[in-house]
PDB file of N, CA and C in Angstrom:
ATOM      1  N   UNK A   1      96.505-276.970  21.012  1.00  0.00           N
ATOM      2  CA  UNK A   1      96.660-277.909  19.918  1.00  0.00           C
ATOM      3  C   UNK A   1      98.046-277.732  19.318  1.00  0.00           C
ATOM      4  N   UNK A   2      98.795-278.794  19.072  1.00  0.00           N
ATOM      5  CA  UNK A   2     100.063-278.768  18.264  1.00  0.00           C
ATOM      6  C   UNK A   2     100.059-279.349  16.883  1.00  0.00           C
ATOM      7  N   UNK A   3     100.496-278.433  16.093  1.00  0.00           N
ATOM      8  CA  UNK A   3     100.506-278.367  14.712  1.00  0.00           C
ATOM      9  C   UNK A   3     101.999-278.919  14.218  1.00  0.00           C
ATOM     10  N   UNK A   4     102.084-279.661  13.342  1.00  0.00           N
ATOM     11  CA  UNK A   4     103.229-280.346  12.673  1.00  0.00           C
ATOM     12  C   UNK A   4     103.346-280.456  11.224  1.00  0.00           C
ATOM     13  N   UNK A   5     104.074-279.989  10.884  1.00  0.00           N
ATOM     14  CA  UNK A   5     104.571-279.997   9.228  1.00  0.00           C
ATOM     15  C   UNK A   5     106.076-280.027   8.942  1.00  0.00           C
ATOM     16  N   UNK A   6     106.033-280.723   7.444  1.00  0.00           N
ATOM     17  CA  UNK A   6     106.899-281.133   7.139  1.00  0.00           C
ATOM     18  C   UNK A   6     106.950-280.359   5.567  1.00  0.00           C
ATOM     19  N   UNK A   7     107.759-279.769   5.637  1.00  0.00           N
ATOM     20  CA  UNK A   7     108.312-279.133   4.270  1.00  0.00           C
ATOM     21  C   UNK A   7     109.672-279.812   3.583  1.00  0.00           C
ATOM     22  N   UNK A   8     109.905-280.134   1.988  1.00  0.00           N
ATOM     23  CA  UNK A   8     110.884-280.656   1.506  1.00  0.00           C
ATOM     24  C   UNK A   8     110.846-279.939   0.246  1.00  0.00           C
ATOM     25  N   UNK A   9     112.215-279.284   0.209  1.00  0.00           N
ATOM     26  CA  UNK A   9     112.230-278.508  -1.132  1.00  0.00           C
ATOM     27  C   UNK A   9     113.501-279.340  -1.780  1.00  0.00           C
ATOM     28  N   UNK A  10     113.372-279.363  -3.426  1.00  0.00           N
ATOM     29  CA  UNK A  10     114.112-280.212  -4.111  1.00  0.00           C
ATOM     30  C   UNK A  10     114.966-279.103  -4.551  1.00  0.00           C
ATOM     31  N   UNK A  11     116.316-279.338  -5.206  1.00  0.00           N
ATOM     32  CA  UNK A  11     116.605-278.708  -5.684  1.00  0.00           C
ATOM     33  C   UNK A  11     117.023-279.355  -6.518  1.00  0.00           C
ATOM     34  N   UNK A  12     118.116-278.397  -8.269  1.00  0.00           N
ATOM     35  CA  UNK A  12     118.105-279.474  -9.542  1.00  0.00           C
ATOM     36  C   UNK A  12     120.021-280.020  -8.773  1.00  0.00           C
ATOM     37  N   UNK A  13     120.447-279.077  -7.980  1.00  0.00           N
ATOM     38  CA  UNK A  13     121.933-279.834  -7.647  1.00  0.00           C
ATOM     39  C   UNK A  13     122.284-279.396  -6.331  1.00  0.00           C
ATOM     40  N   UNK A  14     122.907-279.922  -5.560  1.00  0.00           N
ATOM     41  CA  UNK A  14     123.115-279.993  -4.229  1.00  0.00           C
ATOM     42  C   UNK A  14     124.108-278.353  -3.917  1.00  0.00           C
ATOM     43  N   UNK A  15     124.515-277.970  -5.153  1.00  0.00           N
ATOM     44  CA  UNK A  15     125.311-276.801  -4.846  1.00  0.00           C
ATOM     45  C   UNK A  15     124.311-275.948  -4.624  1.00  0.00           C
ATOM     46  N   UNK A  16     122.894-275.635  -5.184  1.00  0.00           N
ATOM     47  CA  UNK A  16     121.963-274.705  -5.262  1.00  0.00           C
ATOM     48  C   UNK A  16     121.464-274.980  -3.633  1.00  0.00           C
ATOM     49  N   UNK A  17     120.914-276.259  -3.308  1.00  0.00           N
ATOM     50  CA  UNK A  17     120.525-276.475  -1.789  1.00  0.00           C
ATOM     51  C   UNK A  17     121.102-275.913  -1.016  1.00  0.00           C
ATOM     52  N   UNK A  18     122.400-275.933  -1.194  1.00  0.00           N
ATOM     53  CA  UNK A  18     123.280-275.382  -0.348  1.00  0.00           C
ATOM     54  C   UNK A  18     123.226-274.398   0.064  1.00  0.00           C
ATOM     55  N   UNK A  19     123.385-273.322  -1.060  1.00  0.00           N
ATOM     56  CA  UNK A  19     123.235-272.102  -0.839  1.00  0.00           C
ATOM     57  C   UNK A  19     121.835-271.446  -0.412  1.00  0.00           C
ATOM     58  N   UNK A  20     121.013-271.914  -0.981  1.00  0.00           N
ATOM     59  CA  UNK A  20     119.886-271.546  -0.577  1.00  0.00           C
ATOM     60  C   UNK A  20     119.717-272.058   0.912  1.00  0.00           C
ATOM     61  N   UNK A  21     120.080-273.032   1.586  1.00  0.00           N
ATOM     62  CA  UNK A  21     120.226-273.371   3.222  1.00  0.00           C
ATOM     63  C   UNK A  21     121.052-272.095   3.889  1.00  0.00           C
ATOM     64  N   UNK A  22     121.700-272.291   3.237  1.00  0.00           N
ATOM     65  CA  UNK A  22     122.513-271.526   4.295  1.00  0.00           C
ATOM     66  C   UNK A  22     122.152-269.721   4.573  1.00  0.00           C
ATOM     67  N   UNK A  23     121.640-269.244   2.816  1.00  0.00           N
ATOM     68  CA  UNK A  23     120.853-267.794   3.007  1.00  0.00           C
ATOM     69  C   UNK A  23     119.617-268.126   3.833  1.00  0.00           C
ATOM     70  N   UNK A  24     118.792-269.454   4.004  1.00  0.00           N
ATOM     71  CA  UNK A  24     117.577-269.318   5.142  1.00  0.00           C
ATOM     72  C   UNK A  24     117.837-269.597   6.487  1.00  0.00           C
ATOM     73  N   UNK A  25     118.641-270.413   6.719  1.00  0.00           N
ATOM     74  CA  UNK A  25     119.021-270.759   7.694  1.00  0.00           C
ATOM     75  C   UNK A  25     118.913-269.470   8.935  1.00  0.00           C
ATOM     76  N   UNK A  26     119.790-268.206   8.857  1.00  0.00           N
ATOM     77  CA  UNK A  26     119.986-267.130   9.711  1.00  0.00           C
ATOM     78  C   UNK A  26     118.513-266.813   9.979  1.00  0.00           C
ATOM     79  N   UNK A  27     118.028-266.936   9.368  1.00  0.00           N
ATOM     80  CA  UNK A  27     116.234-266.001  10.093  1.00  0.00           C
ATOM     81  C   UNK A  27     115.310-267.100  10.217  1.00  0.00           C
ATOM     82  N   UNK A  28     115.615-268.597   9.880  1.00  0.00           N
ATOM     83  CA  UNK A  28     114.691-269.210  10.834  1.00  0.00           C
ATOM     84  C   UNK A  28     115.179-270.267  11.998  1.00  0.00           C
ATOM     85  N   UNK A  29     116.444-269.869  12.341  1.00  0.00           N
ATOM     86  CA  UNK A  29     116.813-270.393  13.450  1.00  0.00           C
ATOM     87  C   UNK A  29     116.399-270.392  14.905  1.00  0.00           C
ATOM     88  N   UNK A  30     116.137-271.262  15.273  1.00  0.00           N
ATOM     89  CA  UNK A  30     115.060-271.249  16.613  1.00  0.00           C
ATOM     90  C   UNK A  30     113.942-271.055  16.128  1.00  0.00           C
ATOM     91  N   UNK A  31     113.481-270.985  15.439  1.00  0.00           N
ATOM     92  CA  UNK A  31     112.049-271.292  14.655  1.00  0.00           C
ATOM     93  C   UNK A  31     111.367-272.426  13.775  1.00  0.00           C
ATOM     94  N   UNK A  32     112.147-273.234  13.212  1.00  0.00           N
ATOM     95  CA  UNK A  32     111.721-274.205  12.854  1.00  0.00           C
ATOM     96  C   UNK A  32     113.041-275.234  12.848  1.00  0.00           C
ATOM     97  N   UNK A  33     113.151-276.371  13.101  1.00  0.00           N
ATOM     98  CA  UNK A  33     114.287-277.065  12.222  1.00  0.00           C
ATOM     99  C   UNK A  33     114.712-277.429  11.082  1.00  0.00           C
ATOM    100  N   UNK A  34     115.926-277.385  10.703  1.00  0.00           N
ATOM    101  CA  UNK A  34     115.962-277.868   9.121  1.00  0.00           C
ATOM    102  C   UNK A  34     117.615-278.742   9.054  1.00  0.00           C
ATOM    103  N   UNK A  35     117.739-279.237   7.842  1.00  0.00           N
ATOM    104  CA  UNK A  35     118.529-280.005   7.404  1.00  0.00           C
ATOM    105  C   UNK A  35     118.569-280.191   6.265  1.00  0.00           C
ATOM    106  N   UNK A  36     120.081-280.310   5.721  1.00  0.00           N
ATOM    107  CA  UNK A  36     119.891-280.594   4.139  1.00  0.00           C
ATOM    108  C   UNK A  36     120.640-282.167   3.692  1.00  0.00           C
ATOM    109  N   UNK A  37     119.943-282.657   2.673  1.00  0.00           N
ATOM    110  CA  UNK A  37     120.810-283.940   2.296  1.00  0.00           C
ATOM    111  C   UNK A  37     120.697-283.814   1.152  1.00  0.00           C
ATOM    112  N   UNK A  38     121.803-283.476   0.399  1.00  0.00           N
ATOM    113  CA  UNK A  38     122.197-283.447  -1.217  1.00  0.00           C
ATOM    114  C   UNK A  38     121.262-282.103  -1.902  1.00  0.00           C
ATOM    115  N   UNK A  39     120.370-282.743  -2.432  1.00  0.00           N
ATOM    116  CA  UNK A  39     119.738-281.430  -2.990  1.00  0.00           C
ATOM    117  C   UNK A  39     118.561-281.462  -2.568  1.00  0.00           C
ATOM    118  N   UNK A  40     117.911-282.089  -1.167  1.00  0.00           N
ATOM    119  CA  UNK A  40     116.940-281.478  -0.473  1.00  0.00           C
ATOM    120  C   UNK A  40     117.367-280.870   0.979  1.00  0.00           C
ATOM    121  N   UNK A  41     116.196-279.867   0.904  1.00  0.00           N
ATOM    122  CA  UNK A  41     116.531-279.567   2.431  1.00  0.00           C
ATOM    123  C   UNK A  41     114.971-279.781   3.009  1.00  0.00           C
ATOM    124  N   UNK A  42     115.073-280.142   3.820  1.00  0.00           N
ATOM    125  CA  UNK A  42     113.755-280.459   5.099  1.00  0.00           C
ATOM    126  C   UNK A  42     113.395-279.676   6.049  1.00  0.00           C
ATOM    127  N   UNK A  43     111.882-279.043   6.392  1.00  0.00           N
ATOM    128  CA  UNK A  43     112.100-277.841   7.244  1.00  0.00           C
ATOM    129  C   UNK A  43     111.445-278.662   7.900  1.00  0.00           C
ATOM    130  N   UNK A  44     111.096-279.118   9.388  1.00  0.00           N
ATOM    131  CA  UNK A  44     110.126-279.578  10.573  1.00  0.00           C
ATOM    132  C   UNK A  44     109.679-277.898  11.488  1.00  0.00           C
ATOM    133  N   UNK A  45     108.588-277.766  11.121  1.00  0.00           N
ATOM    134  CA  UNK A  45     108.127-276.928  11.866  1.00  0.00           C
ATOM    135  C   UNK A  45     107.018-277.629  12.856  1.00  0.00           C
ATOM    136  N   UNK A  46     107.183-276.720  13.674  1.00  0.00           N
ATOM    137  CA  UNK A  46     105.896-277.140  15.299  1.00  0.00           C
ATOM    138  C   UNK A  46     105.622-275.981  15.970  1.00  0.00           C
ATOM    139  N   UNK A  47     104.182-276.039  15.751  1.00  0.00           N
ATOM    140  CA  UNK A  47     103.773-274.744  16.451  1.00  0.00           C
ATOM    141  C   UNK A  47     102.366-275.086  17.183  1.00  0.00           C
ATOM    142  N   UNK A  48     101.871-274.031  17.914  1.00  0.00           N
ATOM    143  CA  UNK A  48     100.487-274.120  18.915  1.00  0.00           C
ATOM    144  C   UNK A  48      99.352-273.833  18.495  1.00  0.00           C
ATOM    145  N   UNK A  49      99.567-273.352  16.983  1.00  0.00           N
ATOM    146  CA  UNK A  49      98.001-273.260  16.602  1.00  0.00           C
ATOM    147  C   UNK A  49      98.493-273.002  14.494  1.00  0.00           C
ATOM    148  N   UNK A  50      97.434-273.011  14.655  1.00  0.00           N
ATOM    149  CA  UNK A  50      97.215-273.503  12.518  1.00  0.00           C
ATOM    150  C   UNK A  50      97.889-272.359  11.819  1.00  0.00           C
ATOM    151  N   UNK A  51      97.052-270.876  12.512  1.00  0.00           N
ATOM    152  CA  UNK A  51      97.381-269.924  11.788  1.00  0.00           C
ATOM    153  C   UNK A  51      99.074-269.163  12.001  1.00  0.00           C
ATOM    154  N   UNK A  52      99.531-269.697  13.107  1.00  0.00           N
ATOM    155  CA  UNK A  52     101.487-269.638  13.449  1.00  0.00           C
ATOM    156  C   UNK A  52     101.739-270.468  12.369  1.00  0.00           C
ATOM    157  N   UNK A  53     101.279-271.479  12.290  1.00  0.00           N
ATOM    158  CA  UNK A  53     101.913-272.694  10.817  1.00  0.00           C
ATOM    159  C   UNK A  53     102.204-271.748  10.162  1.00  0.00           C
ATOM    160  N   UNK A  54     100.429-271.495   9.481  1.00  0.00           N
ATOM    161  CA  UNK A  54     100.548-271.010   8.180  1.00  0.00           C
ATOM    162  C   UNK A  54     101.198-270.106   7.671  1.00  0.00           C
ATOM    163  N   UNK A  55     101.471-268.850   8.952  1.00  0.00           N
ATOM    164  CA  UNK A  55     102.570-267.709   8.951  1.00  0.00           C
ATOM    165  C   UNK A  55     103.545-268.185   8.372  1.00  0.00           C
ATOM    166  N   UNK A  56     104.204-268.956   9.331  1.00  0.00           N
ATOM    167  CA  UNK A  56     105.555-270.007   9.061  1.00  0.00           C
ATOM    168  C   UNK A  56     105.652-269.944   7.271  1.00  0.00           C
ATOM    169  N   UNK A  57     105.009-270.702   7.137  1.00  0.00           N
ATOM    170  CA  UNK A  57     105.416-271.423   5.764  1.00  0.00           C
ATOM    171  C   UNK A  57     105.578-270.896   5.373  1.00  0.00           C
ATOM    172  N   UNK A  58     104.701-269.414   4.565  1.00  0.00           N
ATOM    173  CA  UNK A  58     104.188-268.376   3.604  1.00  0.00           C
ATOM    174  C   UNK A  58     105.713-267.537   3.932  1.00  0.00           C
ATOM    175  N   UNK A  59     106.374-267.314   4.948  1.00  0.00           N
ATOM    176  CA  UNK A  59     107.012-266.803   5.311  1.00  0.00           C
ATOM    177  C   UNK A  59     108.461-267.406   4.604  1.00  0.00           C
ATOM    178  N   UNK A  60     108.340-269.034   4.723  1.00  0.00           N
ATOM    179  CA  UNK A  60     109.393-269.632   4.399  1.00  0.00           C
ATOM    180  C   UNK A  60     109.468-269.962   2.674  1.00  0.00           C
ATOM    181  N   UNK A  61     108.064-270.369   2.498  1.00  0.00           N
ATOM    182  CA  UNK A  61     108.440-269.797   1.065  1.00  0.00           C
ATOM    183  C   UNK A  61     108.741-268.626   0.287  1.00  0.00           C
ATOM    184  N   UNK A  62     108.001-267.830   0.692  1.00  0.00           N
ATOM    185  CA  UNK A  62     108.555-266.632   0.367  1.00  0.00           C
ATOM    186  C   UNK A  62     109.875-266.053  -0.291  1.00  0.00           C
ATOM    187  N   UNK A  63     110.496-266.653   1.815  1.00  0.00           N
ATOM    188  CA  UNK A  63     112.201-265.845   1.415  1.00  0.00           C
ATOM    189  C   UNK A  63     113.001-267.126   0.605  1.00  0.00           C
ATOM    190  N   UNK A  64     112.363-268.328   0.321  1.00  0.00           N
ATOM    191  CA  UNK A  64     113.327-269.159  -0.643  1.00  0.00           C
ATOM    192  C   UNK A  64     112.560-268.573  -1.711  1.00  0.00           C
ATOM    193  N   UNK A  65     111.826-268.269  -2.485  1.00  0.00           N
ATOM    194  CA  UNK A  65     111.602-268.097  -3.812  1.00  0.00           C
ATOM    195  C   UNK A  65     112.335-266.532  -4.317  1.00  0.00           C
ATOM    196  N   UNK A  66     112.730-265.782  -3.198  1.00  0.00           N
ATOM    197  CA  UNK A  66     113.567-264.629  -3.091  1.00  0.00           C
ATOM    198  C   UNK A  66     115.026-265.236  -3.430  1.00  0.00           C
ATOM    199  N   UNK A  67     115.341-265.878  -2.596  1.00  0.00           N
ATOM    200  CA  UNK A  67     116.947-266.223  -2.304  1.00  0.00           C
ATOM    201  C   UNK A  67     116.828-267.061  -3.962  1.00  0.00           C
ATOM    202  N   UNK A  68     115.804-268.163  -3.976  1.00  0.00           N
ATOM    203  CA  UNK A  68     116.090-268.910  -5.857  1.00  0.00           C
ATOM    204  C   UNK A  68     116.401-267.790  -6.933  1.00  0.00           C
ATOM    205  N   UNK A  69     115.739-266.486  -6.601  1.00  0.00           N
ATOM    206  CA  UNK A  69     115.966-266.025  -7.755  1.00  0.00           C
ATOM    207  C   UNK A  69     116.796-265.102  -7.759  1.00  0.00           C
ATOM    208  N   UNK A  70     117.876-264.879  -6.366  1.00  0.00           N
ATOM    209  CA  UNK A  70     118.587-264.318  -6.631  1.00  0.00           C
ATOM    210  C   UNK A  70     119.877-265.196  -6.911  1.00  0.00           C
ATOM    211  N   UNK A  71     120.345-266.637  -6.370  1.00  0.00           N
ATOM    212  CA  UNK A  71     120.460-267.597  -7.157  1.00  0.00           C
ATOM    213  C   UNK A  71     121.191-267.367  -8.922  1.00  0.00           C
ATOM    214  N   UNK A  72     119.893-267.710  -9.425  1.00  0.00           N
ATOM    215  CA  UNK A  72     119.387-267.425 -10.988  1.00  0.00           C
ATOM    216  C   UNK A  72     120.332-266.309 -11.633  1.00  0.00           C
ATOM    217  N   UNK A  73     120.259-264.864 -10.838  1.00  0.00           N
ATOM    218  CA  UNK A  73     120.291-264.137 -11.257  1.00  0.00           C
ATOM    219  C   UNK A  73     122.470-263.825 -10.997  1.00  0.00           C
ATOM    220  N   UNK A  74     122.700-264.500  -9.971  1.00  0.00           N
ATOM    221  CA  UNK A  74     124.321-264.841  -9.894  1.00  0.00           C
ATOM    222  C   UNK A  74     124.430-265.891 -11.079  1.00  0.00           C
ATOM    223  N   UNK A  75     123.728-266.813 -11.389  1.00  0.00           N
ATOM    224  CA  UNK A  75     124.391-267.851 -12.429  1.00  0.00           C
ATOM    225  C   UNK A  75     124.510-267.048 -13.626  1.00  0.00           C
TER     226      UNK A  75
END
């Protein structure tokens, strides 16, 4: 079975997207796709079964709610 999701994180300005792309970018490369336009970025993940998704995500939110608050903590 192939699993498909679509993740879109907002951000409040395209400088924050940015940075936050580019700190996730290195560890999920070849693992999911992504792209950013202004102050969203888009993750397309595809995987072979539910519970790889769910890894995925938990994984991907994770290290952005890490990287936001370190972010925060440079402003």
């Amino acid at each position: 079975m192939k699993v498909k999701s679509r993740i879109e994180l907002k951000f409040k300005t395209s400088e924050d997207a940015e940075i936050i792309y580019k700190t996730l970018e290195v560890d999920n490369e070849n693992f999911l796709d992504s792209k950013i336009s202004n102050n969203i970025i888009t993750y397309e993940i595809n995987n072979d079964s539910l519970s790889t998704t769910l890894a995925t995500i938990d994984d991907l939110i994770a290290c952005e709610i890490l990287s936001e608050k370190i972010t925060t903590i440079k402003k």
